[in-house]
Protein backbone atom coordinates (compact mmCIF):
# COMPACT_ATOMS: atom_id res chain seq x y z
CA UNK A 1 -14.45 -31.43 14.25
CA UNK A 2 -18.07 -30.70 12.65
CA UNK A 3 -17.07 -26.84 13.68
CA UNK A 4 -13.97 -27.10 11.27
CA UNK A 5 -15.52 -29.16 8.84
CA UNK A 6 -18.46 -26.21 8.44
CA UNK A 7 -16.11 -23.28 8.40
CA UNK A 8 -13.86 -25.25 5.49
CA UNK A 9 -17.31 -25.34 3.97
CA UNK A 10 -17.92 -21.72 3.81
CA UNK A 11 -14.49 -20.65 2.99
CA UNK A 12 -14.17 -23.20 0.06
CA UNK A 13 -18.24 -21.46 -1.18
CA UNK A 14 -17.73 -18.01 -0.40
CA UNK A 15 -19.79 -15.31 -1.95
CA UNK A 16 -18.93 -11.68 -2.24
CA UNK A 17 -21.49 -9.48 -4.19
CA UNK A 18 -23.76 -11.97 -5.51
CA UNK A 19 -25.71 -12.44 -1.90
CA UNK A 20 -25.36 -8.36 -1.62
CA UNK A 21 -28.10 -7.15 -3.54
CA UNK A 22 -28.82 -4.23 -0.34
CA UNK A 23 -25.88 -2.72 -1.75
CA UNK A 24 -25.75 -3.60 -5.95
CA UNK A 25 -27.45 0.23 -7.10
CA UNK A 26 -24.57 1.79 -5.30
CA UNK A 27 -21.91 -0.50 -6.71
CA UNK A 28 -23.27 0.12 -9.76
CA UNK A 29 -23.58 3.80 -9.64
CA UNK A 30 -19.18 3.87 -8.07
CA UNK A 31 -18.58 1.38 -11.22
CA UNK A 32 -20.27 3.37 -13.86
CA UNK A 33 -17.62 6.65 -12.14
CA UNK A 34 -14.51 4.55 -12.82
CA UNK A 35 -15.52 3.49 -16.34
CA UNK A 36 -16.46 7.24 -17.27
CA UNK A 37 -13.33 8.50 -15.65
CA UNK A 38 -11.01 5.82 -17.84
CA UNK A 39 -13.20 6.69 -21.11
CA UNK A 40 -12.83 10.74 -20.98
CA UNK A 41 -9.29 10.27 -20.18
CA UNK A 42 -8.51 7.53 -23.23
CA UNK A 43 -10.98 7.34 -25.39
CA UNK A 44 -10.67 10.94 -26.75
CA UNK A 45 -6.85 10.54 -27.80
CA UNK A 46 -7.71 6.68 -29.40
CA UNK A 47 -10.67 8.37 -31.70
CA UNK A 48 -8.10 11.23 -32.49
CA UNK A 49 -5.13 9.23 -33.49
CA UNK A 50 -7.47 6.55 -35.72
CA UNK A 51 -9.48 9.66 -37.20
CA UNK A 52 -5.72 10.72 -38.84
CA UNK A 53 -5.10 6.78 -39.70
CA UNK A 54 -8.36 6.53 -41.44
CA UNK A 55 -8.27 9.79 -43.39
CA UNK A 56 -4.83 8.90 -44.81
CA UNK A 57 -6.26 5.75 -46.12
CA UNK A 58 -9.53 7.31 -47.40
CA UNK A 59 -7.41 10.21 -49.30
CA UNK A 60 -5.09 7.74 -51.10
CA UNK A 61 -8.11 4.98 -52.09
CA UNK A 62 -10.23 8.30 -52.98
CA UNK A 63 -7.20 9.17 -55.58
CA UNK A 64 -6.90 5.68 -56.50
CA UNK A 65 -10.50 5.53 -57.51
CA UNK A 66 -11.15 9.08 -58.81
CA UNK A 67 -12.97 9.99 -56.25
CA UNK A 68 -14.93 7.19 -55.66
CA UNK A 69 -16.00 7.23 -59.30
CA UNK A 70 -14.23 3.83 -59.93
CA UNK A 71 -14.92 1.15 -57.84
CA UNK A 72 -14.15 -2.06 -59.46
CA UNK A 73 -13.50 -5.76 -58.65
CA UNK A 74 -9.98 -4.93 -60.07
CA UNK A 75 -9.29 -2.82 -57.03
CA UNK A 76 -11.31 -5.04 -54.39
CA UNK A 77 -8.81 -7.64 -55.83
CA UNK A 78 -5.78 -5.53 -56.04
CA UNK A 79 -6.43 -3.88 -52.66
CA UNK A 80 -8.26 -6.37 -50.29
CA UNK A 81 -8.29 -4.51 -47.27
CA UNK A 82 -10.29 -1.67 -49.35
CA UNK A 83 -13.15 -2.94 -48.71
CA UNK A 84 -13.44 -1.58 -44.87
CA UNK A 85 -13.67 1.89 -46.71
CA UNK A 86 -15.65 1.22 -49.75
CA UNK A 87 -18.51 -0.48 -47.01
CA UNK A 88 -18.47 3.06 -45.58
CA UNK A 89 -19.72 4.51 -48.61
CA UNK A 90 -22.73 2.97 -48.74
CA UNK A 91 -25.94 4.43 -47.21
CA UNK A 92 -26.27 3.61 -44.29
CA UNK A 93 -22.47 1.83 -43.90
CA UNK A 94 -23.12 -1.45 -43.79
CA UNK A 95 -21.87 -4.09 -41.67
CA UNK A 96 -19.89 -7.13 -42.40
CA UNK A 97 -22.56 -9.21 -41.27
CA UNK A 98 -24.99 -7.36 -43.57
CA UNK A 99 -22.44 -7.46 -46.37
CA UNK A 100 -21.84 -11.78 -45.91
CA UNK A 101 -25.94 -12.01 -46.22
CA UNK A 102 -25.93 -9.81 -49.13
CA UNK A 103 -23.57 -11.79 -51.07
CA UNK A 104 -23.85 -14.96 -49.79
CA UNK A 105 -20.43 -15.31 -47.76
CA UNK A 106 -19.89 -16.17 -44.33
CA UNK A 107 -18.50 -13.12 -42.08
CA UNK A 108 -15.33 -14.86 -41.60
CA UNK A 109 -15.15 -14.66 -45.56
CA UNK A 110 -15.72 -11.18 -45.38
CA UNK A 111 -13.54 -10.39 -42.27
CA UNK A 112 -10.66 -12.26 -43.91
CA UNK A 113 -10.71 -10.77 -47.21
CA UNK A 114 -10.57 -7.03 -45.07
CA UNK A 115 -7.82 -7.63 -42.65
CA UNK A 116 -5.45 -10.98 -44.00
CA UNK A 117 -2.46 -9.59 -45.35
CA UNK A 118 -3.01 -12.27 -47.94
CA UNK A 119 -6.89 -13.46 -48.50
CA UNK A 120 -7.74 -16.30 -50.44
CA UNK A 121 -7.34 -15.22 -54.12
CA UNK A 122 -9.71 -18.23 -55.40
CA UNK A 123 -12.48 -16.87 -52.59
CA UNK A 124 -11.98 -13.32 -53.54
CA UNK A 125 -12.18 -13.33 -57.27
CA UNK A 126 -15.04 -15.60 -56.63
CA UNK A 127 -16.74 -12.94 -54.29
CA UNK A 128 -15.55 -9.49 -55.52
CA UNK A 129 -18.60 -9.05 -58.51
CA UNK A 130 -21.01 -9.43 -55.83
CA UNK A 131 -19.67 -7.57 -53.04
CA UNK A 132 -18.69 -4.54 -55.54
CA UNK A 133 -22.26 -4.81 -56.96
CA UNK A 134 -23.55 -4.70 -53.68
CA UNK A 135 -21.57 -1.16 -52.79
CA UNK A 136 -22.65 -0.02 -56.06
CA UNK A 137 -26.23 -0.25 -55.51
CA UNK A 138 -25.87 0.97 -51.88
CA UNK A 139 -23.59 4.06 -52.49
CA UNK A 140 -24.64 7.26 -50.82
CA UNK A 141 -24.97 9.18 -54.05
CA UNK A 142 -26.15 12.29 -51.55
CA UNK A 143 -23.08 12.22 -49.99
CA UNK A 144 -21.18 13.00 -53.19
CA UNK A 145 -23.23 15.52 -54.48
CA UNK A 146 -23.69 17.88 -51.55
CA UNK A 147 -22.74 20.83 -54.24
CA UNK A 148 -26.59 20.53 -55.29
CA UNK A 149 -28.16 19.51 -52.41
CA UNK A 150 -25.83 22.01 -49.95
CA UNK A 151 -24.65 24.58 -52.13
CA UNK A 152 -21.39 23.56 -51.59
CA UNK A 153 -18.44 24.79 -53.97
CA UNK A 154 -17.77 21.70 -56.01
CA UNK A 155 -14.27 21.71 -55.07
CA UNK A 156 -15.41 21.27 -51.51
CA UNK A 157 -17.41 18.14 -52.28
CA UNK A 158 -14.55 15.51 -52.44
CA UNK A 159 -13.06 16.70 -49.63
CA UNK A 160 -15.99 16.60 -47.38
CA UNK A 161 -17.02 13.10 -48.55
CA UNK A 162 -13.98 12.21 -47.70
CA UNK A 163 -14.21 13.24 -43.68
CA UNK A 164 -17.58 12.01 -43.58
CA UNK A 165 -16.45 8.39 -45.02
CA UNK A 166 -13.14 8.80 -42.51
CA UNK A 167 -15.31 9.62 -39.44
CA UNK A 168 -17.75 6.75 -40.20
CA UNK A 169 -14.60 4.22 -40.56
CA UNK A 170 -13.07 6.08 -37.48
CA UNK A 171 -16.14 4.90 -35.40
CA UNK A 172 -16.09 1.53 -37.08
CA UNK A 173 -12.69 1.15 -36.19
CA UNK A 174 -12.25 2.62 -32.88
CA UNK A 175 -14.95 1.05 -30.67
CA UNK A 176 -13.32 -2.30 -30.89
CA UNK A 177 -10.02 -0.82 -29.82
CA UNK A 178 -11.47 0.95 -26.99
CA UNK A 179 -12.97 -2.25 -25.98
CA UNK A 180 -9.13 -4.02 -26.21
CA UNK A 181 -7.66 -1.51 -24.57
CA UNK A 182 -10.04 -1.74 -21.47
CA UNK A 183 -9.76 -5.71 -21.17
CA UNK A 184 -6.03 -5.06 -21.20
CA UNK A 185 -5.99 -2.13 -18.46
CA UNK A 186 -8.79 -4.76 -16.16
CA UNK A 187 -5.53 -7.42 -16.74
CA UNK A 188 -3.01 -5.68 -16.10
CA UNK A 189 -4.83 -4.19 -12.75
CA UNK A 190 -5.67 -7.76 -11.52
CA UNK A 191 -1.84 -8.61 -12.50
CA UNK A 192 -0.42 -5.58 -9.95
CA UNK A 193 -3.47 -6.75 -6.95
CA UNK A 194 -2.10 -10.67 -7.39
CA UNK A 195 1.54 -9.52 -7.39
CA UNK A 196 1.14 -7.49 -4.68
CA UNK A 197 -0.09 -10.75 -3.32
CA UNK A 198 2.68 -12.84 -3.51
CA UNK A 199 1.06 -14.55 -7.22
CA UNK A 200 3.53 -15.45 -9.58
CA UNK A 201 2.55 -15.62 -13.44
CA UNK A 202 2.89 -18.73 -14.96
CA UNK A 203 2.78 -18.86 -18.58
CA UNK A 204 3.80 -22.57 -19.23
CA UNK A 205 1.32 -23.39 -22.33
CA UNK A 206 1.84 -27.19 -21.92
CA UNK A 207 0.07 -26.48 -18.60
CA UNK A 208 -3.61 -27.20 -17.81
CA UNK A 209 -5.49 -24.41 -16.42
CA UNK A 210 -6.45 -27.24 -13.58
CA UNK A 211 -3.14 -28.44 -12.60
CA UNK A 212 -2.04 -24.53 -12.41
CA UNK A 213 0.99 -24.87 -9.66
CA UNK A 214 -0.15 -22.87 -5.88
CA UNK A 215 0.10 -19.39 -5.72
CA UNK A 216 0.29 -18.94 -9.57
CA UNK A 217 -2.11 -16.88 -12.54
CA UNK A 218 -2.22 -17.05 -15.92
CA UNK A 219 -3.77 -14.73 -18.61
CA UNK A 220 -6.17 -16.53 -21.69
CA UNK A 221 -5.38 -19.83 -20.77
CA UNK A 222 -7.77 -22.56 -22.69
CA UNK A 223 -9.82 -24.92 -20.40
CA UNK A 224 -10.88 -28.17 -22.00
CA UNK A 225 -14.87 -28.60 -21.21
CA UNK A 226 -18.01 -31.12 -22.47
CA UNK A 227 -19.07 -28.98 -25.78
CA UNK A 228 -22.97 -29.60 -24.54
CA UNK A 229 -22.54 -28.21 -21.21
CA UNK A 230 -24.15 -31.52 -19.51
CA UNK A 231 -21.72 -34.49 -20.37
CA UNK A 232 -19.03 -35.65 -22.97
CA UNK A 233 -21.82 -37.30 -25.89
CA UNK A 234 -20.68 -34.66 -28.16
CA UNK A 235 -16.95 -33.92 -27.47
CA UNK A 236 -14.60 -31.52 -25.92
CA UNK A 237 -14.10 -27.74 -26.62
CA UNK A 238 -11.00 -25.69 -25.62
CA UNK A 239 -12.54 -22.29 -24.03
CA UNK A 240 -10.24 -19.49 -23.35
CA UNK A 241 -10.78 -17.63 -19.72
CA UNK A 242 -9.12 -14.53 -18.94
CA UNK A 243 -7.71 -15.79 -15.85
CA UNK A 244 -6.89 -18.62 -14.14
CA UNK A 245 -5.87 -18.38 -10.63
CA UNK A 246 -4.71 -21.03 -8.03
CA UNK A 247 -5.21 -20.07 -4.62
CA UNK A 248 -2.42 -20.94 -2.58
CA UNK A 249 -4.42 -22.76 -0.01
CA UNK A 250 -4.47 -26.31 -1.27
CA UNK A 251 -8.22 -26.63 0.77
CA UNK A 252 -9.43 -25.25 -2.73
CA UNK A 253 -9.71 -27.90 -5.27
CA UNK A 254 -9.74 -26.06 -8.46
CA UNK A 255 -8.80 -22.77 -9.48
CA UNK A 256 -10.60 -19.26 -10.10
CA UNK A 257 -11.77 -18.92 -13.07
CA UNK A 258 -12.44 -14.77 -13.78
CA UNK A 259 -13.73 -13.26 -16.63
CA UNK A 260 -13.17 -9.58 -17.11
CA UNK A 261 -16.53 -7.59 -17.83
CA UNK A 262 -16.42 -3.87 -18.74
CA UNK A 263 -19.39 -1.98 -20.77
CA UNK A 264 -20.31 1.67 -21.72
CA UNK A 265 -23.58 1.04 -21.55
CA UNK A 266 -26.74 -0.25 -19.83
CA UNK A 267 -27.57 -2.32 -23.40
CA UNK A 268 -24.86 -3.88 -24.47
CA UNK A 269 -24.71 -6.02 -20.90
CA UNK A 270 -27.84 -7.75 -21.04
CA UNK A 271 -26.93 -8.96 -24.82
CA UNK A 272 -23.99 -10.51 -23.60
CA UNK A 273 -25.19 -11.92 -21.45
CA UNK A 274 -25.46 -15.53 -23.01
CA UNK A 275 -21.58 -16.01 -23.35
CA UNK A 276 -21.37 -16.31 -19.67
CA UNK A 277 -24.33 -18.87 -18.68
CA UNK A 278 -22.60 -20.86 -21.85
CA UNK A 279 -19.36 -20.91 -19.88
CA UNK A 280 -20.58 -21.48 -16.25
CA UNK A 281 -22.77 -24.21 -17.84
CA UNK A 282 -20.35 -26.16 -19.60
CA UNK A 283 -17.62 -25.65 -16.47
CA UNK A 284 -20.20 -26.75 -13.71
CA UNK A 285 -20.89 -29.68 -16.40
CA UNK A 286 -17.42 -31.18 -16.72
CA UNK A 287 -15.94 -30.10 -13.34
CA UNK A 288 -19.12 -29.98 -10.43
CA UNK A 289 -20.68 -27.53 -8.95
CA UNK A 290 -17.51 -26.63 -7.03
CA UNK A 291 -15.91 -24.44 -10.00
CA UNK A 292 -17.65 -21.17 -10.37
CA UNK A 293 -17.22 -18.64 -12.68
CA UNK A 294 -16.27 -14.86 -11.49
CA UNK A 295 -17.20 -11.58 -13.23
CA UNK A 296 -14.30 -8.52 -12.69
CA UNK A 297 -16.93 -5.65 -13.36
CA UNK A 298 -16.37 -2.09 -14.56
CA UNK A 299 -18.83 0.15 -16.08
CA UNK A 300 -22.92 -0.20 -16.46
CA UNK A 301 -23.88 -3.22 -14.93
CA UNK A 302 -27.44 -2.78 -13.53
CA UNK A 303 -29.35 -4.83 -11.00
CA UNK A 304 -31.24 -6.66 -13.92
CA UNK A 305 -27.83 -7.88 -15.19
CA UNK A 306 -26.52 -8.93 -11.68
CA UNK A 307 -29.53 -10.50 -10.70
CA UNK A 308 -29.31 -12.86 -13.88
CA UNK A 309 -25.99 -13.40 -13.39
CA UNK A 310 -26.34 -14.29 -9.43
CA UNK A 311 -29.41 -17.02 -10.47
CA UNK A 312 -26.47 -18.52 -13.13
CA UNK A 313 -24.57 -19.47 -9.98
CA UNK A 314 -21.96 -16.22 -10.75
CA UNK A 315 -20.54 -14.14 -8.54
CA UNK A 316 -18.10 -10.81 -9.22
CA UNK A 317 -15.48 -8.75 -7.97
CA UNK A 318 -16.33 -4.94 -8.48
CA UNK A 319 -12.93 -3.19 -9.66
CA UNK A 320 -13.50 -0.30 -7.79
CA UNK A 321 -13.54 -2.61 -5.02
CA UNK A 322 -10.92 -5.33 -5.89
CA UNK A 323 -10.01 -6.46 -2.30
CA UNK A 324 -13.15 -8.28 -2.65
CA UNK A 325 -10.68 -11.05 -4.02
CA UNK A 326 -10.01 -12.10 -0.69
CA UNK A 327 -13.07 -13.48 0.08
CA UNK A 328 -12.48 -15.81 -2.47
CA UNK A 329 -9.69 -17.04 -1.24
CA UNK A 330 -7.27 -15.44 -2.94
C-alpha cells in the first residue's frame, strides 16, 4: 500500500529537465541547431516578401507627400496607419514607446492610431500636432540629402531614401512575424505529438481550462487566477496559456499547463523572463503547489535561464526532444 501510494507520488511530481542540469549545455547547444535550421529556412523568404510590402507603401506615401517634403497632421489624419512609415524617418527610427513619451500618449494610443482600420478621430486630431511635430524635429535630414554628403546624382536621392526607410520598416515589421510564425509552427508540432497520442482538441470556449474533459488539449485557453499571485484580496484575472492539456489518467488532478518558449538569442531570454514567475506565481497561488507550469523550448536558452526557471518551480520539454512529454504524464 505505502509502495503504491509513493510511486502515485512520483508519477503525479515528475520532473524531466529541470533536475538534469549534467546534461542542460548540450540541450542547449541541439536546441540552438533546430532554431537556426527553422530561421535560415523561413526567415529569409518572410524578410523578402515584407521588404516588397513595405516599399510599395513607402513609394505611394513618398508621392503622396512629395517626397517626404510634406508631412502634415492632414495626412496623419487622412492616413492613420502612415505613421509606421513617417516614425522610420526619423533619426534613429523611433519606437512607439518612445513616440507615446514624446507626446504624451499611452502606446496603446499610438499602436491604435497605426494599425485600427478606424482610430479614434477625437484621439487623433487631438494627438496628430504633436506626434507630426515630433517627426519633424527628428527627421533624418542626412538621409535626404545624400547628393551632398555622397555625391549622389540628385535623381538617385529619393529613391535611395526610399529603400533605406523600406528596409528600416521591413525590420520593424518582420521580427514580430517571425516571432508568430514560430509560436504557431511550436503549436502545431505539439498538436501532431498529442494526436499521435490519441489527444483530441477541444475547443469548447464555455469550457474551463480545469474541467478540460480526459484525453483532450486546447490552444490559448484563458485560466481564471488571484490577480496578486498569493490570494483573492484583489480580484481575478483571466490569463491566456498556450496549452492546456488533460492527461488521460484521472490520478492527475489538474491539467498541463505549457507555455511555448522560442528565442534567437541569448538576451532576449533572460528579459522575459518575468512573464513566467508572474504566471507560475499566480497559478501555484490559486490552485496549490500541484499545478506547475511547463516551458516547450526552442532556440538560446542557456544554463543561467534554466537554472532561474528550475528555482521558479518550472520545468520544460526540449522540442528537439518532445517525447519528454511522457514523463509528464502525458
Amino acid at each position: 500500500m505505502y509502495f503504491c501510494f509513493v510511486k502515485l507520488f512520483d508519477m503525479l511530481t515528475a520532473k524531466v529537465n529541470s533536475i538534469r542540469p549534467d546534461r542542460w549545455n548540450e540541450d542547449t547547444s541541439l536546441s540552438v541547431l533546430m532554431y537556426n535550421e527553422w530561421f535560415l529556412n523561413f526567415a529569409p523568404t518572410t524578410f523578402k516578401e515584407e521588404r516588397l510590402k513595405c516599399l510599395d507603401q513607402v513609394i505611394q506615401l513618398s508621392q503622396k507627400t512629395n517626397g517626404f517634403k510634406e508631412i502634415s497632421e492632414d495626412l496623419l489624419i487622412a492616413q492613420p496607419s502612415s505613421l509606421k512609415i513617417l516614425r522610420m524617418l526619423c533619426a534613429p527610427p523611433i519606437a512607439r514607446d518612445r513616440l507615446a513619451g514624446l507626446v504624451n500618449a499611452t502606446s496603446a494610443t499610438i499602436a491604435n492610431i497605426e494599425t485600427k482600420v478606424n482610430p479614434n478621430a477625437k484621439t487623433l486630431k487631438k494627438i496628430a500636432p504633436s506626434i507630426i511635430r515630433v517627426i519633424n524635429a527628428l527627421k533624418d535630414v542626412e538621409l535626404f540629402n545624400l547628393n551632398k554628403t555622397l555625391g549622389f546624382p540628385q535623381e538617385q536621392n529619393l529613391k535611395v531614401a526610399e529603400a533605406v526607410i523600406s528596409d528600416r520598416l521591413t525590420g520593424a515589421l518582420a521580427d514580430p512575424k517571425i516571432r508568430n510564425a514560430q509560436e504557431e509552427r511550436q503549436l502545431r508540432v505539439i498538436e501532431t505529438y498529442l494526436q499521435s497520442k490519441g489527444y483530441v482538441r477541444f475547443d469548447d470556449p464555455e469550457a474551463s481550462a480545469i474541467d478540460l474533459p480526459l484525453g483532450t488539449y486546447s490552444f490559448h485557453k484563458n485560466v481564471l487566477m488571484f490577480k496578486n499571485g498569493f490570494d483573492d484580496s484583489n480580484g481575478y484575472v483571466r490569463t491566456p496559456m498556450d496549452v492546456v492539456i488533460r492527461r488521460k489518467n484521472s490520478d492527475y488532478k489538474f491539467p498541463l499547463f505549457v507555455e511555448c518558449k522560442s528565442a534567437g538569442d541569448f538576451a532576449n531570454t533572460n528579459k522575459r523572463r518575468k512573464e513566467e514567475d508572474t504566471k507560475v506565481s499566480q497559478l501555484r497561488a490559486t490552485f496549490g503547489p500541484e499545478v506547475t507550469l511547463d516551458l516547450f523550448l526552442c532556440g538560446y536558452f542557456d544554463a543561467t535561464y534554466l537554472g532561474y526557471e528550475a528555482a521558479n518551480h518550472m520545468d520544460w520539454v526540449w522540442e528537439h526532444r518532445i517525447q519528454d512529454f511522457e514523463v509528464l504524464g502525458v
